[in-house]
Protein backbone atom coordinates (compact mmCIF):
# COMPACT_ATOMS: atom_id res chain seq x y z
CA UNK A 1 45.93 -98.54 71.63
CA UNK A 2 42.89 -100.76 70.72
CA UNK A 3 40.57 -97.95 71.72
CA UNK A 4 41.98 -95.15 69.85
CA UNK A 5 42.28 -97.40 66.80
CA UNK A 6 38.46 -97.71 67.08
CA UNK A 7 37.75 -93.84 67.91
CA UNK A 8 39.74 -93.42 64.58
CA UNK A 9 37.70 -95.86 62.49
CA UNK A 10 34.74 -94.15 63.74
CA UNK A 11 35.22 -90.21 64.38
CA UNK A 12 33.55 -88.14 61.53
CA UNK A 13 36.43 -86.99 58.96
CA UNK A 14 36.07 -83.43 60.39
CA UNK A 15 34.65 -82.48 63.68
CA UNK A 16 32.67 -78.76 63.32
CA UNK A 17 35.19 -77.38 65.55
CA UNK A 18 37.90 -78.04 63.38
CA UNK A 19 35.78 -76.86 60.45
CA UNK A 20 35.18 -73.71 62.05
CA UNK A 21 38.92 -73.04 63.31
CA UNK A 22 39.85 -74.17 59.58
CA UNK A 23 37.06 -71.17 58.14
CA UNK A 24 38.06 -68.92 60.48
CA UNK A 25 41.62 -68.58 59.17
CA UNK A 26 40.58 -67.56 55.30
CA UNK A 27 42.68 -70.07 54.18
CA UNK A 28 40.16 -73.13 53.51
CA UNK A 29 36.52 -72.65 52.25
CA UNK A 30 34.21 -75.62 53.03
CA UNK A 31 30.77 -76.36 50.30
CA UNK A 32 28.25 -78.73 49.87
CA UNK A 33 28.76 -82.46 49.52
CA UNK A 34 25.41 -82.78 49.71
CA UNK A 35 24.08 -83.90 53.52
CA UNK A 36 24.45 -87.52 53.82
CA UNK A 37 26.38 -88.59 51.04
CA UNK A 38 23.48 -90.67 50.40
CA UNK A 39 23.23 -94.18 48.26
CA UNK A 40 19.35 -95.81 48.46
CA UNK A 41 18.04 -99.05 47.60
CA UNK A 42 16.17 -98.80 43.91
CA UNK A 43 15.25 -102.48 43.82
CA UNK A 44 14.16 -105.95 45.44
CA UNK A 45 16.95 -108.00 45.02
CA UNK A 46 19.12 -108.65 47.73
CA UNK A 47 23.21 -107.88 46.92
CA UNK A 48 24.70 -108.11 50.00
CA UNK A 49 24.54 -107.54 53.99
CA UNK A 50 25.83 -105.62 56.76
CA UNK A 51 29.02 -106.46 58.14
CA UNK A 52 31.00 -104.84 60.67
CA UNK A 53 33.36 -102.83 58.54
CA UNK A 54 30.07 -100.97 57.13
CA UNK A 55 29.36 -99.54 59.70
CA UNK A 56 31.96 -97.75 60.42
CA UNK A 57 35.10 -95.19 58.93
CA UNK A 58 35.07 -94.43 55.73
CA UNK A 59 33.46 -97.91 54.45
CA UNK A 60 29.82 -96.51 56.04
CA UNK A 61 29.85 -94.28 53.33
CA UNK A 62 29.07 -97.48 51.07
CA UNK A 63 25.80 -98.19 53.09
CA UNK A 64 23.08 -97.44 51.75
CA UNK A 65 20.54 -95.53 53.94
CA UNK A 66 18.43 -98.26 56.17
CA UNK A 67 15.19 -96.97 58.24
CA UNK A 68 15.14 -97.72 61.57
CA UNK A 69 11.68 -98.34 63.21
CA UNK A 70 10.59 -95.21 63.46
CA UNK A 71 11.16 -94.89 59.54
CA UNK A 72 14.10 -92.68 59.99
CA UNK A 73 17.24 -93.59 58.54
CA UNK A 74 19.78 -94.76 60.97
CA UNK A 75 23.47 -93.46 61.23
CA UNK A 76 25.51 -96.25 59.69
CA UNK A 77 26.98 -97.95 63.06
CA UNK A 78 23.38 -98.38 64.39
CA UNK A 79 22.37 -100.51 61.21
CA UNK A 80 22.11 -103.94 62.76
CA UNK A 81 24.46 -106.89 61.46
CA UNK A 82 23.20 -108.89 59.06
CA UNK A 83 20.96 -106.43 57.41
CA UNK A 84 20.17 -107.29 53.56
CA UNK A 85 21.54 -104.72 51.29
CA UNK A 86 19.68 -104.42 48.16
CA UNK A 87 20.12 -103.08 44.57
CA UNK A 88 21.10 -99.29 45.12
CA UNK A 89 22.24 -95.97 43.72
CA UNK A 90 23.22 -92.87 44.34
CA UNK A 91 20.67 -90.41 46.08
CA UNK A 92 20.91 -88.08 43.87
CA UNK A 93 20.37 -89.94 40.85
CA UNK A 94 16.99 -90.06 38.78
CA UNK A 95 16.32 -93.32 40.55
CA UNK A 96 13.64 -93.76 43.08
CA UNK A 97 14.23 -95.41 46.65
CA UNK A 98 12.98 -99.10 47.28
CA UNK A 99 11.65 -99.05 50.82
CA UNK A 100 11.89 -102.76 51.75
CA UNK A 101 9.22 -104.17 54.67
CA UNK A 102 10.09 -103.04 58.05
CA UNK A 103 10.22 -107.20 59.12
CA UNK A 104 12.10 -108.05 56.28
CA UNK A 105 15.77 -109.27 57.09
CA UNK A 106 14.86 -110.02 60.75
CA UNK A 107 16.01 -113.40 60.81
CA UNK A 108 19.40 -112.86 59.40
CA UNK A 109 19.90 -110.06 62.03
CA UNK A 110 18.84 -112.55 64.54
CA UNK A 111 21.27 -115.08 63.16
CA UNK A 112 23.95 -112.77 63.38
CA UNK A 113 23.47 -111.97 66.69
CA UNK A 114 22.67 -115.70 68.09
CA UNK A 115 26.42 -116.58 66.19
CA UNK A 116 28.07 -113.78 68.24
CA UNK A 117 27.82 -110.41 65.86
CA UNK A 118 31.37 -109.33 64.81
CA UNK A 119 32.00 -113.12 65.36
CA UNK A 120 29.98 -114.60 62.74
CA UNK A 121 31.74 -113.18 59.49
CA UNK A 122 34.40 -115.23 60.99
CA UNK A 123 32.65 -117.87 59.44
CA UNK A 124 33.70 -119.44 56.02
CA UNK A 125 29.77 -119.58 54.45
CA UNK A 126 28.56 -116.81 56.59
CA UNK A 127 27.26 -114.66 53.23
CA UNK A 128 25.70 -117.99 51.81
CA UNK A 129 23.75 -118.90 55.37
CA UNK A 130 22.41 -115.75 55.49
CA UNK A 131 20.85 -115.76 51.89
CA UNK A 132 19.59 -119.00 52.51
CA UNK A 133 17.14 -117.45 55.56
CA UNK A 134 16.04 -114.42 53.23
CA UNK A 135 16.09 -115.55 50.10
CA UNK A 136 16.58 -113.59 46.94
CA UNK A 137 14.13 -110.30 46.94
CA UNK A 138 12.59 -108.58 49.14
CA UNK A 139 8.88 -107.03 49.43
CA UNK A 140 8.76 -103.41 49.42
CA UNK A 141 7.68 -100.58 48.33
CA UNK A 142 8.86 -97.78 45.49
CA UNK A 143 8.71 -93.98 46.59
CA UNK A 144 7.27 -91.20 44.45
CA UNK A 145 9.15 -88.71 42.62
CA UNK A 146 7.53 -86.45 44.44
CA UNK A 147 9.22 -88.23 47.67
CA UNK A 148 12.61 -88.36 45.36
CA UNK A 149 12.52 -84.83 44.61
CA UNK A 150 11.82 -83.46 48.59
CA UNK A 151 14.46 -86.24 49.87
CA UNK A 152 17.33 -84.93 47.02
CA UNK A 153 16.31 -81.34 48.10
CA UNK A 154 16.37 -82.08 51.75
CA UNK A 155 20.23 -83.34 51.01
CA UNK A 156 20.71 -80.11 49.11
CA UNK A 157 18.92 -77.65 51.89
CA UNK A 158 20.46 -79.02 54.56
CA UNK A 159 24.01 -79.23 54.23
CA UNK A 160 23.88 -75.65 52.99
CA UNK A 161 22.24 -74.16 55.84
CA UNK A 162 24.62 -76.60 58.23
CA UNK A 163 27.38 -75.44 56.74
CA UNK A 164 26.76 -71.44 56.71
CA UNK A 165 25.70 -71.49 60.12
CA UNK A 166 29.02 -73.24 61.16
CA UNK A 167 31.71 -70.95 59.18
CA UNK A 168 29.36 -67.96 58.44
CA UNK A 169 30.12 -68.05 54.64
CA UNK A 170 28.10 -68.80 51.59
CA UNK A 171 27.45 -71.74 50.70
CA UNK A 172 27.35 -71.88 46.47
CA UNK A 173 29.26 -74.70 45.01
CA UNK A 174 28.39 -78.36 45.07
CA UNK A 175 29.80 -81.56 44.03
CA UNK A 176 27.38 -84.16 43.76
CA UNK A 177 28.09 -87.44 45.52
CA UNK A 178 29.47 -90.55 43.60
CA UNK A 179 29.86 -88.61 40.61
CA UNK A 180 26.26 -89.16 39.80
CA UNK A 181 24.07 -85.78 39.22
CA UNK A 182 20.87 -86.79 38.09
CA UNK A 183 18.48 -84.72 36.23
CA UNK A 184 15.97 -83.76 39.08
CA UNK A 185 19.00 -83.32 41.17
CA UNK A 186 20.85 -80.58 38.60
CA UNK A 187 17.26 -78.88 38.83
CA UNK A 188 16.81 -78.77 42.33
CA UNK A 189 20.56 -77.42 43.13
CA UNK A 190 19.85 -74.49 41.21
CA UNK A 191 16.45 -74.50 42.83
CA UNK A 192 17.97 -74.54 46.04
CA UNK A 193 20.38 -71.55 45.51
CA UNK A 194 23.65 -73.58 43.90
CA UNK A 195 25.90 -71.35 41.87
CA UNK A 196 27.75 -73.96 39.90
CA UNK A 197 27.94 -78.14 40.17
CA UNK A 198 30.66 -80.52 40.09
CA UNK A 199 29.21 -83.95 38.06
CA UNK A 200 31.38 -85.71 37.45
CA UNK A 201 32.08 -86.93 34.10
CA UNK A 202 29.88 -85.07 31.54
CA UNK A 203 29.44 -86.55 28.32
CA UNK A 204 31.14 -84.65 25.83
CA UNK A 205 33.64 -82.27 28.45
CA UNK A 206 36.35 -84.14 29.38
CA UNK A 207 37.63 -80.89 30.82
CA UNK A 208 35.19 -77.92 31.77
CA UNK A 209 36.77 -74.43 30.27
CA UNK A 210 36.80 -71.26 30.81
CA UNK A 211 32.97 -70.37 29.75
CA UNK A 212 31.93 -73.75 30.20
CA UNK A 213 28.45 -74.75 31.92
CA UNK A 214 28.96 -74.06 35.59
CA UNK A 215 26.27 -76.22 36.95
CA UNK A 216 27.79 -79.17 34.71
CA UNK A 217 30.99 -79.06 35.76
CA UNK A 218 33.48 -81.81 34.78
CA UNK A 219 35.04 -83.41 38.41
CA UNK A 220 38.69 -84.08 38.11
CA UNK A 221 39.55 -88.08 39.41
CA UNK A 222 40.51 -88.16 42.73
CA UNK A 223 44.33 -89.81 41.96
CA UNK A 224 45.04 -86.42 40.38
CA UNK A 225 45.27 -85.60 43.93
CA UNK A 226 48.27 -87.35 44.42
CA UNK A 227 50.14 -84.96 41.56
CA UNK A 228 49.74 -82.03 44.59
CA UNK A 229 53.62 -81.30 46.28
CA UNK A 230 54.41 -83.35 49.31
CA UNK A 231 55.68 -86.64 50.23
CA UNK A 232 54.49 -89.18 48.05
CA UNK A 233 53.55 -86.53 45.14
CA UNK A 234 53.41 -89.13 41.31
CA UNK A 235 54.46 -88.35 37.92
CA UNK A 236 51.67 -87.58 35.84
CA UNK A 237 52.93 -90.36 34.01
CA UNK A 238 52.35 -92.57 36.68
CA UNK A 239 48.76 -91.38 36.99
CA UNK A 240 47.88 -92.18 33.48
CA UNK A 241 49.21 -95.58 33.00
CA UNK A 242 47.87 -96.97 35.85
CA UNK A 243 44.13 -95.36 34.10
CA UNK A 244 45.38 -96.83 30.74
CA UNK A 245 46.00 -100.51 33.43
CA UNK A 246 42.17 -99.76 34.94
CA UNK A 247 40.28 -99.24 31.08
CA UNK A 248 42.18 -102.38 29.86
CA UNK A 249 41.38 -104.54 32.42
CA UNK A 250 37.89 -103.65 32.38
CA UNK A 251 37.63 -104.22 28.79
């Protein structure tokens, strides 16, 4: 049981032979989501550091991309433990990516594994030892935008072509990851062949209409979801008190 537990936690969401049976039957369509689902590191200071449950499931998605030593970003369950995470956003955003020094973290990784890996979060000043052996910032360096713009179009390119040459179908709607559609991003999807653009929220459209802008389209919350029939289907009701709960509390 333990070992289909942990196949769970870390099989993809979709394997491409599902995603092809699904195409096949003209029932589901599959589009961009961009390739990676990308967040990068935009600054120095360190926020955090890689525990087990980051690298794997649907928590990996949090991870910000880390570049192994070949300077190729690893897949998130080959980041080592202990890695610093540092101030980050959203690939796609106008931000560009802080690429800290290759040695830089090192001893917290080696920490992590002299303590016993998974084993060390056990303890109860794990995040505090760690911060104590890197400190607060790390040395690095900032990319171009020309580097942002052929790393954003990479994520655009690349899922579209992986995509059509899985299902055979165009590829010509995106929804940009984390809600967060930058304004080099919004150019280079319709650069890069994108027919309309889910952004999130968009100042001023709560709702996109009929004739609204197609490549700023207004992305409906996820716990609308939960209004679709089936078991466990919510009153719309439901749905916007607990936003009303969310905006107070944050306030």
């Amino acid at each position: 049981m333990a070992q289909v537990a942990e196949r769970e936690r870390t099989a993809p969401l979709l394997y491409w032979e599902e995603i092809e049976a699904l195409s096949a039957r003209g029932v589901f369509d599959f589009q961009s989501h961009t390739h990676t689902h990308a967040r990068v590191h935009t600054g120095p200071e360190v926020v955090g550091f890689v525990t087990p449950a980051l690298r794997r499931g649907y928590e990996a998605f949090d991870l910000p991309q880390v570049a192994g030593p070949d300077g190729r970003d690893l897949p998130a369950s080959a980041v080592p433990l202990g890695r610093p995470i540092l101030q980050w956003a959203a690939r796609t955003s106008d931000a560009r990516r802080f690429r800290e020094a290759a040695a830089f973290g090192a001893s917290a990784v080696e920490a992590v594994a002299a303590g016993g890996g998974e084993a060390f979060f056990a303890r109860p000043r794990w995040e505090q030892e760690l911060r104590a052996l890197v400190g607060v910032t790390a040395p690095g360096t900032v990319e171009t935008e020309a580097e942002r713009d052929r790393a954003i179009l990479d994520e655009l390119v690349l899922s579209r072509r992986a995509i059509e040459e899985h299902t055979g179908r165009p590829v010509i709607h995106l929804c940009f990851p984390w809600h967060v559609a930058g304004s080099s991003a919004r150019r280079l999807a319709r650069e890069a062949g994108y027919r309309t653009a889910f952004c999130g929220k968009v100042p001023g459209t709560p709702v996109t209409l009929a004739g609204g802008d197609l490549t700023a389209i207004a992305r409906v919350g996820e716990d609308y979801l939960e209004r679709l029939p089936g078991r466990g289907q919510v009153s719309l009701t439901s749905i916007l008190r607990s936003k009303w709960r969310r905006r107070l509390a944050a306030s």
